[in-house]
PDB file of N, CA and C in Angstrom:
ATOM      1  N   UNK A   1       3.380  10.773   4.748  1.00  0.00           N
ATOM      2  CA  UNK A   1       2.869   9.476   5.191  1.00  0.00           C
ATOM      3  C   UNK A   1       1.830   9.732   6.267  1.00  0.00           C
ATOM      4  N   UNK A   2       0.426   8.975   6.213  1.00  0.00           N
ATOM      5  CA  UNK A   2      -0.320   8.840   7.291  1.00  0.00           C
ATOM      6  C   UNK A   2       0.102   8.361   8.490  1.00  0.00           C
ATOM      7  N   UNK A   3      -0.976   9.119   9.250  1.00  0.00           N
ATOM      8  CA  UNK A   3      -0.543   8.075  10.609  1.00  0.00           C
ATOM      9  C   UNK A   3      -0.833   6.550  10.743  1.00  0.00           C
ATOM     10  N   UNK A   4      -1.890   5.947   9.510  1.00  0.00           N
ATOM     11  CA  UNK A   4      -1.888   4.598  10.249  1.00  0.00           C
ATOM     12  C   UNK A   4      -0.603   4.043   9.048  1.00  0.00           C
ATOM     13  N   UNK A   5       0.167   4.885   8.068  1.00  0.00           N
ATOM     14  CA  UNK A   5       1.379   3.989   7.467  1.00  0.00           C
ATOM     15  C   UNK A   5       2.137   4.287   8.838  1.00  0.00           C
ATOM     16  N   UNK A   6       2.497   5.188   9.128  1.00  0.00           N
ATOM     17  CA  UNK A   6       3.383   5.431  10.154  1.00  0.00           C
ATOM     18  C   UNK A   6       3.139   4.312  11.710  1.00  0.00           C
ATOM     19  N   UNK A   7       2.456   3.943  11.895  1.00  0.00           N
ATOM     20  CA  UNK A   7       1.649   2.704  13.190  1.00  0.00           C
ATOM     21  C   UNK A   7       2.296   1.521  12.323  1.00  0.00           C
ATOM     22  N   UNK A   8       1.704   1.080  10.754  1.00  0.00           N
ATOM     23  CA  UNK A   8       2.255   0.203  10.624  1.00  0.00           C
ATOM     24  C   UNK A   8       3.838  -0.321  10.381  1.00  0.00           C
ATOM     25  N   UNK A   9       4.201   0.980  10.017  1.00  0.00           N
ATOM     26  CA  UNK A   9       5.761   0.433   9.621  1.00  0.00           C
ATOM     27  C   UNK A   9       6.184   0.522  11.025  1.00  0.00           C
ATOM     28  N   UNK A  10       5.962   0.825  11.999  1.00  0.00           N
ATOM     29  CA  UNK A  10       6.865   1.299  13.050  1.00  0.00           C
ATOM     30  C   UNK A  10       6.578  -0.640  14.288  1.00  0.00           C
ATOM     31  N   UNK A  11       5.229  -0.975  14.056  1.00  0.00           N
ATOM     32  CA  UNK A  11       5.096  -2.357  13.899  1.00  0.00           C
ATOM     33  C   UNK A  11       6.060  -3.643  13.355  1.00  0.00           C
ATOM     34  N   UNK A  12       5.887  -3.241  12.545  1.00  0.00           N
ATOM     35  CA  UNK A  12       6.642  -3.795  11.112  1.00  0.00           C
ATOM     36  C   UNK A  12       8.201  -4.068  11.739  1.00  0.00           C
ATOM     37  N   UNK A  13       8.643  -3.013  12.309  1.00  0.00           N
ATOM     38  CA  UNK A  13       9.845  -2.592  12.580  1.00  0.00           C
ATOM     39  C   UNK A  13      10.183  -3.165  13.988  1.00  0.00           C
ATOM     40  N   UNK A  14       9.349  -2.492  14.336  1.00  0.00           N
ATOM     41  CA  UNK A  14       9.619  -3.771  15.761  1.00  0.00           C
ATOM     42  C   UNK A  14       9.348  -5.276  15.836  1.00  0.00           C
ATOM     43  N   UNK A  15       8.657  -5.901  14.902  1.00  0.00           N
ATOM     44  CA  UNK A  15       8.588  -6.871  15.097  1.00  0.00           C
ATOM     45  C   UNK A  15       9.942  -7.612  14.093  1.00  0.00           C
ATOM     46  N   UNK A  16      10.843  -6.725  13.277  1.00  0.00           N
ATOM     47  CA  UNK A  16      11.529  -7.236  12.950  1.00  0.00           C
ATOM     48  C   UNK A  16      12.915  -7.132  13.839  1.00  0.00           C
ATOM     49  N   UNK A  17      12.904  -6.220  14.661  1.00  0.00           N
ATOM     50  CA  UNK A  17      13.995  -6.060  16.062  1.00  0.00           C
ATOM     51  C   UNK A  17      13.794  -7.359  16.525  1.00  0.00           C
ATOM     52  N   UNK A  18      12.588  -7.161  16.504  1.00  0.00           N
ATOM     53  CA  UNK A  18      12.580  -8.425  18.007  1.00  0.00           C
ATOM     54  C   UNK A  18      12.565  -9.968  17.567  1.00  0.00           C
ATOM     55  N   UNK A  19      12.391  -9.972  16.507  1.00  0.00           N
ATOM     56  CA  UNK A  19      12.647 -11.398  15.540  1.00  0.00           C
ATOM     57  C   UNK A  19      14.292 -11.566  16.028  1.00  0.00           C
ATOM     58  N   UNK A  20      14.765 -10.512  15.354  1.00  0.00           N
ATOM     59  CA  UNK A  20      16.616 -10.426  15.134  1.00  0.00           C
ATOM     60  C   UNK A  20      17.152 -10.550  16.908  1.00  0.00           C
ATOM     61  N   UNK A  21      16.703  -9.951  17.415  1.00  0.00           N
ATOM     62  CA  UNK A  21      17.180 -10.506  18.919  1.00  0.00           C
ATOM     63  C   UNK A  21      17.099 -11.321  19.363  1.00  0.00           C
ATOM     64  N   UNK A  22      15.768 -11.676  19.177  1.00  0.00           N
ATOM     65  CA  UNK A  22      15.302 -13.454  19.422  1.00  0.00           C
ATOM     66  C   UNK A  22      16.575 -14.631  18.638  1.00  0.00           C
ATOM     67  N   UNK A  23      16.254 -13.900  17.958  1.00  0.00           N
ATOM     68  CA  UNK A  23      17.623 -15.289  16.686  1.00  0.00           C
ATOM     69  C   UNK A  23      18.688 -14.813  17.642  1.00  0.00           C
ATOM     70  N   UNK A  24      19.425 -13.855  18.066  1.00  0.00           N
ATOM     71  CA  UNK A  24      20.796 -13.477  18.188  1.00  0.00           C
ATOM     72  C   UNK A  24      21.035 -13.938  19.652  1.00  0.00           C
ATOM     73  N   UNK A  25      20.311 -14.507  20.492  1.00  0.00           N
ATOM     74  CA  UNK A  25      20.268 -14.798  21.891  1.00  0.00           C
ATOM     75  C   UNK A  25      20.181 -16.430  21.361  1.00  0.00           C
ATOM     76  N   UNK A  26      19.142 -17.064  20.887  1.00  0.00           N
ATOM     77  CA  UNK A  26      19.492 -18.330  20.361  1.00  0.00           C
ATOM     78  C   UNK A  26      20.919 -18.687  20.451  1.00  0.00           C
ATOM     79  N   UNK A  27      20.650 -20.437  21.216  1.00  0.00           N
ATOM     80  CA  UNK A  27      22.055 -20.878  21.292  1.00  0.00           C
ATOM     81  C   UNK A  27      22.267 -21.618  19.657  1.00  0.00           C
ATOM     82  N   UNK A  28      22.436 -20.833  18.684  1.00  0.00           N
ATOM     83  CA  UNK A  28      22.914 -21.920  17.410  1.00  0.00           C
ATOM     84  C   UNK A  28      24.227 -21.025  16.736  1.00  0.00           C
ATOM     85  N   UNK A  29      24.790 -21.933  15.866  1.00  0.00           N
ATOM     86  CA  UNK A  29      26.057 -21.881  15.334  1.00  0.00           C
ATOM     87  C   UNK A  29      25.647 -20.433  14.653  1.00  0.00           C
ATOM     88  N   UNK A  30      26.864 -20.050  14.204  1.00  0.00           N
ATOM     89  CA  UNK A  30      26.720 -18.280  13.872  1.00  0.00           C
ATOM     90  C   UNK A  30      26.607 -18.611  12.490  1.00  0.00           C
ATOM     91  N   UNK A  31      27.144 -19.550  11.881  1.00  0.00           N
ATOM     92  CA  UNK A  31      26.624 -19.658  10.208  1.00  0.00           C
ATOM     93  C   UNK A  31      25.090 -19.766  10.131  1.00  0.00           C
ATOM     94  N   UNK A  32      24.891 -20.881  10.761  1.00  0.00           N
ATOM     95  CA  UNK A  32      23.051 -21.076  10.622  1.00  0.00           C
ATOM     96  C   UNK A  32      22.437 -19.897  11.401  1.00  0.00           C
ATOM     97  N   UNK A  33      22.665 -18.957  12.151  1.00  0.00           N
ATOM     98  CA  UNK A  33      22.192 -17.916  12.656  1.00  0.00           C
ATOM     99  C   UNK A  33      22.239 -16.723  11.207  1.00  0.00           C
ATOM    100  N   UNK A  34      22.859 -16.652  10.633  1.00  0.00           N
ATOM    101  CA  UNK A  34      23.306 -15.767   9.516  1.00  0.00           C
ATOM    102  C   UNK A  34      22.235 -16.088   8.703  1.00  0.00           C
ATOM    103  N   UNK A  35      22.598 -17.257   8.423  1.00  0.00           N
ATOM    104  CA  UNK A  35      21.607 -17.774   7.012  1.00  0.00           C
ATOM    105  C   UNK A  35      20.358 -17.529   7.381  1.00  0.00           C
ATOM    106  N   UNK A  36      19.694 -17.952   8.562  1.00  0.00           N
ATOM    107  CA  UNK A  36      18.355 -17.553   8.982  1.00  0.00           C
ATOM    108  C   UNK A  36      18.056 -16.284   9.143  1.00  0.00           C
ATOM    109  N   UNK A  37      18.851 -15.238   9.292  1.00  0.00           N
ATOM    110  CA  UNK A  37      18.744 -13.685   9.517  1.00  0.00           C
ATOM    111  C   UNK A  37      18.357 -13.481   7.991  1.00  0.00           C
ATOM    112  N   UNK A  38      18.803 -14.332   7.311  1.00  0.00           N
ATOM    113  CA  UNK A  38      19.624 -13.647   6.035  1.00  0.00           C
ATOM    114  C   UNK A  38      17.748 -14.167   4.999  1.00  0.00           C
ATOM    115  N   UNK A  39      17.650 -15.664   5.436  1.00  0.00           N
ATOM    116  CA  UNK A  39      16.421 -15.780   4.897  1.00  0.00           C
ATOM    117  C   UNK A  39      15.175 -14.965   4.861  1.00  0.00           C
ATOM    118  N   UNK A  40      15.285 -14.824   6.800  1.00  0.00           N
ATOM    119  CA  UNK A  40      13.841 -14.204   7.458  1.00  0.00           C
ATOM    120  C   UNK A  40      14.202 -13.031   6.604  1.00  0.00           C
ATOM    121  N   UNK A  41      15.051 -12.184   6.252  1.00  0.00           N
ATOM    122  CA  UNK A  41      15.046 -10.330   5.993  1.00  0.00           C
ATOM    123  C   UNK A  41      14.494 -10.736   4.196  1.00  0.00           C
ATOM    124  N   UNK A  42      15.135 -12.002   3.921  1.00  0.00           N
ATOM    125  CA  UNK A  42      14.753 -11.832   2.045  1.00  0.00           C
ATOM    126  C   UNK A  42      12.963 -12.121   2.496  1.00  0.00           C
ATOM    127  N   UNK A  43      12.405 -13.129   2.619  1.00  0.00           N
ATOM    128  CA  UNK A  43      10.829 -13.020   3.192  1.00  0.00           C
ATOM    129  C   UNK A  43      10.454 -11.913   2.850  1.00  0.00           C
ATOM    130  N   UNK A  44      10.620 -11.063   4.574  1.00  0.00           N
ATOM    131  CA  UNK A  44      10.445  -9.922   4.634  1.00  0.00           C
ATOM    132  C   UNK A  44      10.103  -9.500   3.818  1.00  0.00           C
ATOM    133  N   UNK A  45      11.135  -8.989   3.044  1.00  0.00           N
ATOM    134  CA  UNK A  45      11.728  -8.166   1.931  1.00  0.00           C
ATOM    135  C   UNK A  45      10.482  -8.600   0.843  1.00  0.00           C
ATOM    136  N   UNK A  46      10.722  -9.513   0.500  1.00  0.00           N
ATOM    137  CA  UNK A  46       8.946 -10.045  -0.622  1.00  0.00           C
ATOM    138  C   UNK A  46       7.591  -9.790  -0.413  1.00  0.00           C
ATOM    139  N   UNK A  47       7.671 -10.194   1.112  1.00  0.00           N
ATOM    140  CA  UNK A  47       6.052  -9.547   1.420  1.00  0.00           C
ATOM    141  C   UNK A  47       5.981  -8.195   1.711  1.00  0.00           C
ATOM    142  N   UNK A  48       7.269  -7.407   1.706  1.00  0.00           N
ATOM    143  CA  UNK A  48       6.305  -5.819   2.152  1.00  0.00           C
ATOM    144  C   UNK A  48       6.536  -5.419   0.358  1.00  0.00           C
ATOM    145  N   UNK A  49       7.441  -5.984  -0.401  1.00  0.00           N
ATOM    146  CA  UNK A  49       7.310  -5.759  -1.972  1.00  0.00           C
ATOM    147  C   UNK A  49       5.914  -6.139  -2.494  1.00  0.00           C
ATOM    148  N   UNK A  50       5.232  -7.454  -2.043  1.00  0.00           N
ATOM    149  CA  UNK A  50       3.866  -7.363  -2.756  1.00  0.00           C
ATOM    150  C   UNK A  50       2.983  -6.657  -2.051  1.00  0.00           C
ATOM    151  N   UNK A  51       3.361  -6.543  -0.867  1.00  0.00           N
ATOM    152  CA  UNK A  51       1.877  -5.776  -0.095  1.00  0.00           C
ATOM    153  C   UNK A  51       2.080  -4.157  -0.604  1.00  0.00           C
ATOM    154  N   UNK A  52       3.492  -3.560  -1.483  1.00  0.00           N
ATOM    155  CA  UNK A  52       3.330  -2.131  -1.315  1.00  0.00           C
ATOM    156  C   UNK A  52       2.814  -2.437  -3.128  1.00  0.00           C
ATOM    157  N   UNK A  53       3.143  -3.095  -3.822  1.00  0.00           N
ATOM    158  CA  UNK A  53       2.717  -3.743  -5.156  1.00  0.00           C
ATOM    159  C   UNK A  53       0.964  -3.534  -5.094  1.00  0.00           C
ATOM    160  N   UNK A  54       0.563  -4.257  -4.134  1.00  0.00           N
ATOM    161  CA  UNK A  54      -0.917  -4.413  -4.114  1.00  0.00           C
ATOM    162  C   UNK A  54      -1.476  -2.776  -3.883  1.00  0.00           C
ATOM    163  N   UNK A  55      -0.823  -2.275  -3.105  1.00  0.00           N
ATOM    164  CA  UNK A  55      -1.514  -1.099  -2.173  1.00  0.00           C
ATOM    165  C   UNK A  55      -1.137  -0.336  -3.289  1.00  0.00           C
ATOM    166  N   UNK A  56      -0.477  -0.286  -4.187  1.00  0.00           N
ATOM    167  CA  UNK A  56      -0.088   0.756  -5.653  1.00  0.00           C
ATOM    168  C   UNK A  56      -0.856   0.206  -6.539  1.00  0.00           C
ATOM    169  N   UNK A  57      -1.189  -0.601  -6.578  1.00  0.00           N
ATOM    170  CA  UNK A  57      -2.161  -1.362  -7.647  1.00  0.00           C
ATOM    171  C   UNK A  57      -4.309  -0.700  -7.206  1.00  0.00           C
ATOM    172  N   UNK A  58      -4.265  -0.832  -5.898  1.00  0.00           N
ATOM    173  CA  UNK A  58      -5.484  -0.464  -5.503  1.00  0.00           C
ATOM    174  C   UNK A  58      -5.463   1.014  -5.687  1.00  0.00           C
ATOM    175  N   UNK A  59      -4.622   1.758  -5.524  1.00  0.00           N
ATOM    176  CA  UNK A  59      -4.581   3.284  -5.225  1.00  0.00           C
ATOM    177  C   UNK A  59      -4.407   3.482  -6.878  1.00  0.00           C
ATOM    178  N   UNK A  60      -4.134   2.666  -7.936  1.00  0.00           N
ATOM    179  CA  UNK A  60      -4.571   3.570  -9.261  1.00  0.00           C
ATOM    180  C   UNK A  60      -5.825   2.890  -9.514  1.00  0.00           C
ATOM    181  N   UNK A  61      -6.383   1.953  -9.176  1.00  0.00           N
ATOM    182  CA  UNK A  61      -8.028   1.473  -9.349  1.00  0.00           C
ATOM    183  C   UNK A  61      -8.925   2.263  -8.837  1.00  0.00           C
ATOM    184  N   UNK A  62      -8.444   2.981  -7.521  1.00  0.00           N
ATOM    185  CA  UNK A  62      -9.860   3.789  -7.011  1.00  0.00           C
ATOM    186  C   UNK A  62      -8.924   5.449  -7.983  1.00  0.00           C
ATOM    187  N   UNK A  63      -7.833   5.599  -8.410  1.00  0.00           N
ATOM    188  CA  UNK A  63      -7.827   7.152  -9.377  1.00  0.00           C
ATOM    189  C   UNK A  63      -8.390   6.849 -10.416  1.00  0.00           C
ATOM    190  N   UNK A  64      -8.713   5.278 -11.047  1.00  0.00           N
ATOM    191  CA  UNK A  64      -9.011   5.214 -12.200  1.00  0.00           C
ATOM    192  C   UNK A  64     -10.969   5.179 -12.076  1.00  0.00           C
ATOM    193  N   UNK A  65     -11.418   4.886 -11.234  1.00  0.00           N
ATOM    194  CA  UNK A  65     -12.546   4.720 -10.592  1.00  0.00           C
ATOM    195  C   UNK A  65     -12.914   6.418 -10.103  1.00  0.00           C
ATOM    196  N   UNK A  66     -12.306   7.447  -9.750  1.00  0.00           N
ATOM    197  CA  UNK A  66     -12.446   8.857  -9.063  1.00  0.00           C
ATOM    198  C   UNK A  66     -12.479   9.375 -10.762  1.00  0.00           C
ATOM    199  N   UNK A  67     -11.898   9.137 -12.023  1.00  0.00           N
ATOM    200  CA  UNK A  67     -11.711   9.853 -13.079  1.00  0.00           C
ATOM    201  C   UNK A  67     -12.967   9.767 -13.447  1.00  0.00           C
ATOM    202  N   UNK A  68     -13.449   8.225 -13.777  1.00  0.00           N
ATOM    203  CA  UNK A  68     -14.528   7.528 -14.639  1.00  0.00           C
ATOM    204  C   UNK A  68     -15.650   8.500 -14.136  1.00  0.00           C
ATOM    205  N   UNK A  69     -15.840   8.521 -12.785  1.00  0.00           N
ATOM    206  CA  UNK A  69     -16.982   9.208 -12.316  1.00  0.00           C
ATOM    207  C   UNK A  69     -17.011  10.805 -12.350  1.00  0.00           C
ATOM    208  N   UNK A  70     -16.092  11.287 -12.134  1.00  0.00           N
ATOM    209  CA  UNK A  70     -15.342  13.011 -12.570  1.00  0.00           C
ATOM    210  C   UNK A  70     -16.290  13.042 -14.449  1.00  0.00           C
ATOM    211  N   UNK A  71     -15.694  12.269 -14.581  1.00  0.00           N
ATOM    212  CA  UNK A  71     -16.201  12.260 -16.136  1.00  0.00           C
ATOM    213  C   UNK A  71     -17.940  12.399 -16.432  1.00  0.00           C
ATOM    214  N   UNK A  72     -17.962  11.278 -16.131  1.00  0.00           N
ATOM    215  CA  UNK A  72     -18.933  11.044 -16.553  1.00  0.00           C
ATOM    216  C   UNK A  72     -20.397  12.454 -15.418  1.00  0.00           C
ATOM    217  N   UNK A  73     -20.225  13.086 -14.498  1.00  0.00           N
ATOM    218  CA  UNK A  73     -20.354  14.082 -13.606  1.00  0.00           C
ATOM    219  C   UNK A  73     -20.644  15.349 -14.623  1.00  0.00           C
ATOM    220  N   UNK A  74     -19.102  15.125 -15.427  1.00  0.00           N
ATOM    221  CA  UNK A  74     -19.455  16.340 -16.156  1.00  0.00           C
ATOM    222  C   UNK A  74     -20.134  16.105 -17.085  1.00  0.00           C
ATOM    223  N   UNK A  75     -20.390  15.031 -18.346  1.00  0.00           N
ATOM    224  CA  UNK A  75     -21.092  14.628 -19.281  1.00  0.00           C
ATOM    225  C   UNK A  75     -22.406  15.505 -18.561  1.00  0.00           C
ATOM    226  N   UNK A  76     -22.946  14.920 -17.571  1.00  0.00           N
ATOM    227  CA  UNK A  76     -24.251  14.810 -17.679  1.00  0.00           C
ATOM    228  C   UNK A  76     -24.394  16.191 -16.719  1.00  0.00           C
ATOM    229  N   UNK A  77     -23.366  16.907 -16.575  1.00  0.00           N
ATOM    230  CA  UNK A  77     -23.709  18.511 -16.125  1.00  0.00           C
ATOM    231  C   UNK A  77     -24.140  19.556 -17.333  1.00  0.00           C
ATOM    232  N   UNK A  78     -22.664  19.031 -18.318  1.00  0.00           N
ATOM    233  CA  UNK A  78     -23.113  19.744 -19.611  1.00  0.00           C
ATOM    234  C   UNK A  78     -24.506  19.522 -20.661  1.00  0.00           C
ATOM    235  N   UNK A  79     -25.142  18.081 -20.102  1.00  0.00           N
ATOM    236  CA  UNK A  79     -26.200  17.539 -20.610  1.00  0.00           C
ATOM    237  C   UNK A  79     -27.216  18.382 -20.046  1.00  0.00           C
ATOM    238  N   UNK A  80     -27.503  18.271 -18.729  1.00  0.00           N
ATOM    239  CA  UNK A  80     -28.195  19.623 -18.214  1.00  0.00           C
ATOM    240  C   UNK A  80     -28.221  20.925 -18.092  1.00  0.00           C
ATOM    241  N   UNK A  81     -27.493  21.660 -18.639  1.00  0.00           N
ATOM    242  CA  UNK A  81     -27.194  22.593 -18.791  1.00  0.00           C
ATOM    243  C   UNK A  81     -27.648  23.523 -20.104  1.00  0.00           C
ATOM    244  N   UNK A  82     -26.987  22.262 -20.995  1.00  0.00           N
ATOM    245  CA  UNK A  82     -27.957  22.118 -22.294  1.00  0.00           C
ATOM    246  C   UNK A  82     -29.114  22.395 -22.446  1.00  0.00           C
ATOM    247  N   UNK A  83     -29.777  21.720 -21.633  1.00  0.00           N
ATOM    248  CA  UNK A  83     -31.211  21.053 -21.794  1.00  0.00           C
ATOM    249  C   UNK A  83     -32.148  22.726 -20.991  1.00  0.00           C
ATOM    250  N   UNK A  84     -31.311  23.521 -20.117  1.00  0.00           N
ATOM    251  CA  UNK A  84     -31.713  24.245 -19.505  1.00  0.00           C
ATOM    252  C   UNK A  84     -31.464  25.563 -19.998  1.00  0.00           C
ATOM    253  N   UNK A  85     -30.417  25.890 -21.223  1.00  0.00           N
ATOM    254  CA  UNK A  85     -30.156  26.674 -22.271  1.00  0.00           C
ATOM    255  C   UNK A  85     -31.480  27.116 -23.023  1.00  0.00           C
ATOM    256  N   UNK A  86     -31.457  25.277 -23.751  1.00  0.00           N
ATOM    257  CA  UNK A  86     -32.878  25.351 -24.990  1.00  0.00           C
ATOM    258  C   UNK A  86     -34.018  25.733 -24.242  1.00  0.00           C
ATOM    259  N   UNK A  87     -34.288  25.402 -23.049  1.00  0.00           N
ATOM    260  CA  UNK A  87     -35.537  25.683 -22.134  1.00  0.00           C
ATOM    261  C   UNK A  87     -35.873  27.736 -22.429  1.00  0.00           C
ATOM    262  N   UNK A  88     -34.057  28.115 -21.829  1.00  0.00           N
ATOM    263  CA  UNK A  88     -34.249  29.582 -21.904  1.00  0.00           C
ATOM    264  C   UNK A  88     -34.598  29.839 -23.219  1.00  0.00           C
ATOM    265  N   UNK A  89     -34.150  29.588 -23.843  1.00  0.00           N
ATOM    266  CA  UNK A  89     -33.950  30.250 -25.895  1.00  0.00           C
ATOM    267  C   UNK A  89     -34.769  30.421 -26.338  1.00  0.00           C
TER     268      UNK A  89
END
């Protein structure tokens, strides 16, 4: 893992401490304290699922984008190469 995944989850992480403390110092009933722990973590839980969804989705667009051009690099190496063969012959 990079350092800026490592900055963000560690973010991420604290701001979910400090959510959960915040609720747990709150003067409310311990059922509705639960259920709200219980909501805020499913949330959570969805948005770092689409944001790691998205960030896996972009990271095979730019391998599929790094191939296309790999490719096509060599097409037109072997095209010159060619062309610099018949020149010798």
């Amino acid at each position: 893992m990079n350092s800026t995944g490592k900055v963000l989850l560690a973010i991420i992480g604290a701001a979910a401490a400090g959510a959960i403390i915040g609720m747990l110092v709150a003067p409310e009933k311990g059922s509705d304290l639960r259920k709200k722990i219980a909501d805020t973590t499913g949330d959570w839980s969805n948005q770092l699922s689409q944001l790691l969804a998205q960030g896996k989705e972009q990271l095979q667009n730019l391998k599929n984008t790094a191939t296309n051009q790999a490719e096509n690099l060599t097409g037109e190496s072997e095209d010159r190469f060619n062309k610099v063969r018949e020149r010798v012959s």
